[in-house]
PDB file of N, CA and C in Angstrom:
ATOM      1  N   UNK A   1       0.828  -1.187   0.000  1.00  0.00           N
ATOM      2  CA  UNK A   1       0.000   0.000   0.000  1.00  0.00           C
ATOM      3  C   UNK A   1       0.873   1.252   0.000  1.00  0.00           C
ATOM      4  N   UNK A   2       1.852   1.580   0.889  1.00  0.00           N
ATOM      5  CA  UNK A   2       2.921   2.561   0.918  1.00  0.00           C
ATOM      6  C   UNK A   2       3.569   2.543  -0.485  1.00  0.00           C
ATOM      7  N   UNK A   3       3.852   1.178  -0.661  1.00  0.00           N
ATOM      8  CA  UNK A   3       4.431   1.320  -2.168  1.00  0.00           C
ATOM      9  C   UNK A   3       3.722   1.996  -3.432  1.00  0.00           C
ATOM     10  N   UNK A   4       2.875   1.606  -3.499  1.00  0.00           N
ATOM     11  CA  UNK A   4       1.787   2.111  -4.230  1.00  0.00           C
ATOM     12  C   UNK A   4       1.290   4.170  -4.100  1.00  0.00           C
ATOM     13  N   UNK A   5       1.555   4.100  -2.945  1.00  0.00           N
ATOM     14  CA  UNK A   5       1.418   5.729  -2.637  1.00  0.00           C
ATOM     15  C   UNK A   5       2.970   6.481  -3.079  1.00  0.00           C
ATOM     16  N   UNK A   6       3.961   5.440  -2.829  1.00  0.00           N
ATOM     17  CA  UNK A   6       5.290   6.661  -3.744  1.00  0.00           C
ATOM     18  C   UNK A   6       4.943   6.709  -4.885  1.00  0.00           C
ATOM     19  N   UNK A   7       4.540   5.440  -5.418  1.00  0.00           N
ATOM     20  CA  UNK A   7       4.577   5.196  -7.176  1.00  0.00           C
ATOM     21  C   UNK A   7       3.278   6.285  -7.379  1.00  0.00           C
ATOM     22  N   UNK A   8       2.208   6.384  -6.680  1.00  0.00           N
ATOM     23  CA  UNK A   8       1.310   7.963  -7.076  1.00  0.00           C
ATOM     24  C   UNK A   8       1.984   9.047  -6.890  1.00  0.00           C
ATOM     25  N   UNK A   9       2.993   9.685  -5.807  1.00  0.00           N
ATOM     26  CA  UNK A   9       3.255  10.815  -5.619  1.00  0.00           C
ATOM     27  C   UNK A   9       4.145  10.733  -6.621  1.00  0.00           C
ATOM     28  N   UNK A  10       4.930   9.808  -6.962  1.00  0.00           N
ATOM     29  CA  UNK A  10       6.213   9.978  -8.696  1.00  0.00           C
ATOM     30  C   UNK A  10       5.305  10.606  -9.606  1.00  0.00           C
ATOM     31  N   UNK A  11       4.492   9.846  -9.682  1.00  0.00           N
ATOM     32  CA  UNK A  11       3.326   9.595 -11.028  1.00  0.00           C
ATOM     33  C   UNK A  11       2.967  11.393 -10.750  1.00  0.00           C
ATOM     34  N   UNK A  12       2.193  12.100  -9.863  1.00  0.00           N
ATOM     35  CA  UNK A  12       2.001  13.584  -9.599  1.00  0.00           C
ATOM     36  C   UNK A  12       3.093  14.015 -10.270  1.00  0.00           C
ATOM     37  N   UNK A  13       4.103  13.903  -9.465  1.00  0.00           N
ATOM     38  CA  UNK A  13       5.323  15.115  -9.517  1.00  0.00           C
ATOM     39  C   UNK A  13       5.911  14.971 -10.812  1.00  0.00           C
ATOM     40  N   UNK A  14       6.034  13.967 -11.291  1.00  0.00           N
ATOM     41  CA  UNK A  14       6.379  13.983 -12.508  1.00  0.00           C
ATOM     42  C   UNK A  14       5.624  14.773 -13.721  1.00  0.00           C
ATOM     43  N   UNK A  15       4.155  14.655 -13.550  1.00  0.00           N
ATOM     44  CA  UNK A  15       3.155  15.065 -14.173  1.00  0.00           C
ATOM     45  C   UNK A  15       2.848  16.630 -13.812  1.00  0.00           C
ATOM     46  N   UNK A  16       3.438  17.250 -12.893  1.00  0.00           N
ATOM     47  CA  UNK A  16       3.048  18.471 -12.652  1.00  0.00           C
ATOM     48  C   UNK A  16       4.866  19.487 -13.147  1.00  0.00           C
ATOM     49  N   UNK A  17       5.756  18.806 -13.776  1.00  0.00           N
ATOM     50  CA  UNK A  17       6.681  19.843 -14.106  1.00  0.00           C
ATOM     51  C   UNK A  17       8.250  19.017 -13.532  1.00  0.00           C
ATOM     52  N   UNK A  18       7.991  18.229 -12.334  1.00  0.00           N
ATOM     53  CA  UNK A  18       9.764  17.577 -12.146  1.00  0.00           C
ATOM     54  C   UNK A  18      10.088  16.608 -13.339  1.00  0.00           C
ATOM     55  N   UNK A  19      11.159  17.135 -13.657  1.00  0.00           N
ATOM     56  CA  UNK A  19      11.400  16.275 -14.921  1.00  0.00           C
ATOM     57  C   UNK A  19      12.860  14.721 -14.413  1.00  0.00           C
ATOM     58  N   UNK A  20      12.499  13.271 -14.082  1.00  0.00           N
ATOM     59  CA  UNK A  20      13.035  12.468 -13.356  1.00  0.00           C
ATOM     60  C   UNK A  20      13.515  11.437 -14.513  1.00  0.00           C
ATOM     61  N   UNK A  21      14.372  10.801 -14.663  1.00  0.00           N
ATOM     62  CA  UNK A  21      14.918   9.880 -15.730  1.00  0.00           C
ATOM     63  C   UNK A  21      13.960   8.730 -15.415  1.00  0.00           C
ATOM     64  N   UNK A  22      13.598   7.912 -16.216  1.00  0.00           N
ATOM     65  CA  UNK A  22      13.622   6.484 -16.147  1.00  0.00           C
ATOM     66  C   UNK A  22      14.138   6.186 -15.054  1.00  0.00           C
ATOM     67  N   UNK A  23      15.215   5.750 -15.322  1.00  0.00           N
ATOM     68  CA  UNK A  23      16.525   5.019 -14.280  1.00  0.00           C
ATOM     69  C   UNK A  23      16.550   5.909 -12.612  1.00  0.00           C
ATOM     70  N   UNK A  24      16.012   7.029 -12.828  1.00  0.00           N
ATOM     71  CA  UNK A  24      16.013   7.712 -11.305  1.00  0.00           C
ATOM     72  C   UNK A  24      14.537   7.391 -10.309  1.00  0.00           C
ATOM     73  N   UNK A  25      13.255   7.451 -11.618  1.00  0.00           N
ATOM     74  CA  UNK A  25      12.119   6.721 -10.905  1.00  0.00           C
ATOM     75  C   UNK A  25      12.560   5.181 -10.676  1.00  0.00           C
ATOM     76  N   UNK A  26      12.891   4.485 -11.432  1.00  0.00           N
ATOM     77  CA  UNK A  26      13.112   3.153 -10.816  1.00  0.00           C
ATOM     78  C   UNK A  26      13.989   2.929  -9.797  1.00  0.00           C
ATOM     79  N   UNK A  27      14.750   3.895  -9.432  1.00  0.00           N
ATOM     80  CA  UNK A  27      15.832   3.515  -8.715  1.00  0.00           C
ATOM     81  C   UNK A  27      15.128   3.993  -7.491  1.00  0.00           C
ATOM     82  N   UNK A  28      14.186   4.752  -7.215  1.00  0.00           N
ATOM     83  CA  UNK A  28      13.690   5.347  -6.115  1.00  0.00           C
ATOM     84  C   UNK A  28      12.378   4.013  -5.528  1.00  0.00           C
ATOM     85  N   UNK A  29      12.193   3.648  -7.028  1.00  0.00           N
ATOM     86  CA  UNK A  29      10.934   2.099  -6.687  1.00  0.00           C
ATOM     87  C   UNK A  29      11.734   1.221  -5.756  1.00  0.00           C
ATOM     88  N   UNK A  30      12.469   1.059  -6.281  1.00  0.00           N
ATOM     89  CA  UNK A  30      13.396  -0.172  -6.008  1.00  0.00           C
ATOM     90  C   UNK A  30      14.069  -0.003  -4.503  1.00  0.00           C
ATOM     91  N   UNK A  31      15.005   0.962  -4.234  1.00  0.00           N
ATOM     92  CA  UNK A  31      15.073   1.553  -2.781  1.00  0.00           C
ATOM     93  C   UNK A  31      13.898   1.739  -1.703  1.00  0.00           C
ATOM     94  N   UNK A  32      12.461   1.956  -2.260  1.00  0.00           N
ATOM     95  CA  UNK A  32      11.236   2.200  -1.088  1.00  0.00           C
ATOM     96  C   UNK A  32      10.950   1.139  -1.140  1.00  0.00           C
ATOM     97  N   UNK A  33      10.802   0.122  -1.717  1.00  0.00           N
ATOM     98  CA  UNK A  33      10.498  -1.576  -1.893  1.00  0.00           C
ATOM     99  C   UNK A  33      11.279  -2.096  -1.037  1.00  0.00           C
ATOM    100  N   UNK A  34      12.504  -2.081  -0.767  1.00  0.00           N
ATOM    101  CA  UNK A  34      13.445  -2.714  -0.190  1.00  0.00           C
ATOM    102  C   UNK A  34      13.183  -2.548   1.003  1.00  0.00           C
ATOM    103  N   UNK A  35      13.185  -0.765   1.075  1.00  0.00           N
ATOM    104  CA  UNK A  35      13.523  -0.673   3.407  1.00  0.00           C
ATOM    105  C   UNK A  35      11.751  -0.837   3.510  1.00  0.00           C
ATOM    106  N   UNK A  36      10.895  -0.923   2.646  1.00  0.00           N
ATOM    107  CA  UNK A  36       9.681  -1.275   3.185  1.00  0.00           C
ATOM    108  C   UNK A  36       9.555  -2.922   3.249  1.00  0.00           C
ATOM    109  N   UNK A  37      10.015  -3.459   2.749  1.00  0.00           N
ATOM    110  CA  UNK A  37      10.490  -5.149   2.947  1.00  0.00           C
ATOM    111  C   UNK A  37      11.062  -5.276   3.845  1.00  0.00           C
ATOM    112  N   UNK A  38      12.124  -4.426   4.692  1.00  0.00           N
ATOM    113  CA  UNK A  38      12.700  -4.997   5.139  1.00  0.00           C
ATOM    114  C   UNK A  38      11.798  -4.670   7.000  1.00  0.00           C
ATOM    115  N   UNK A  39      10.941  -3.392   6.915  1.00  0.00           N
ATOM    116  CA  UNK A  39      10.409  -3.096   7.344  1.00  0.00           C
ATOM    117  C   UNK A  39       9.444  -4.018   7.956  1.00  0.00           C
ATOM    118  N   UNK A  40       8.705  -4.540   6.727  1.00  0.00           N
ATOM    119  CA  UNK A  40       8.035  -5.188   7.460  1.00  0.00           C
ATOM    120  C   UNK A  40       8.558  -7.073   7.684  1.00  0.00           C
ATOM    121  N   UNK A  41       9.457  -7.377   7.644  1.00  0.00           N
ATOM    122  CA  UNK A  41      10.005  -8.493   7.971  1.00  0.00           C
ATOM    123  C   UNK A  41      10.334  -8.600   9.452  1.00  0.00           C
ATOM    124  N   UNK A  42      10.864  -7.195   9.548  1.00  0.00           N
ATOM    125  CA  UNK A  42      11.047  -7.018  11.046  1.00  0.00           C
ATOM    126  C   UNK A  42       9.603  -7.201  12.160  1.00  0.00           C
ATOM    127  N   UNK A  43       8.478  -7.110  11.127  1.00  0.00           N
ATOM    128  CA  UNK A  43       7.412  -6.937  12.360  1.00  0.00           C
ATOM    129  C   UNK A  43       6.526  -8.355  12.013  1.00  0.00           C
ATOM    130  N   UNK A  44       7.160  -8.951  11.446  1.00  0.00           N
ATOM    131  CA  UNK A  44       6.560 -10.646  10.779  1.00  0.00           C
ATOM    132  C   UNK A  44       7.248 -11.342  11.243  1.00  0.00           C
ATOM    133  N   UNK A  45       8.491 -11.582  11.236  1.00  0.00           N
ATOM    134  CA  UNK A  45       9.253 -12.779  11.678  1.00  0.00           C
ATOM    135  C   UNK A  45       9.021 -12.750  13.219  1.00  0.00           C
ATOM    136  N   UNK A  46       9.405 -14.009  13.596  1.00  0.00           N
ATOM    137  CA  UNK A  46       9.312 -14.233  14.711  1.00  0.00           C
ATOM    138  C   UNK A  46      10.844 -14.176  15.596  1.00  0.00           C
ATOM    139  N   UNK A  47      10.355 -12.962  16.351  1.00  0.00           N
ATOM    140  CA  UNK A  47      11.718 -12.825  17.465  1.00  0.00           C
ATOM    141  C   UNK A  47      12.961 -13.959  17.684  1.00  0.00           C
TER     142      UNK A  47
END
C-alpha cells in the first residue's frame, strides 16, 4: 500500500513539471520496496 502511494506521488510530480529519468524513478521504486520489505520483515518474523 505505501508502495503504491510513492509510485502515485512519482506519477504527480512527474506530471506536474519535475522532470526524473527512467533510471532515477526506478531507482527510487526499487530503494522504497526494499527498506519497506525490510520493514516489514522485522514486524513478521518471529523474534
Amino acid at each position: 500500500m505505501v508502495l503504491a502511494l510513492v509510485q502515485a506521488v512519482i506519477a504527480l510530480v512527474v506530471a506536474f513539471g519535475l522532470s526524473l529519468a527512467p533510471d532515477q524513478i526506478g531507482a527510487i521504486l526499487a530503494v522504497t520496496a526494499v527498506i519497506l520489505g525490510l520493514i516489514t520483515r522485522s514486524r513478521v518474523s518471529p523474534a
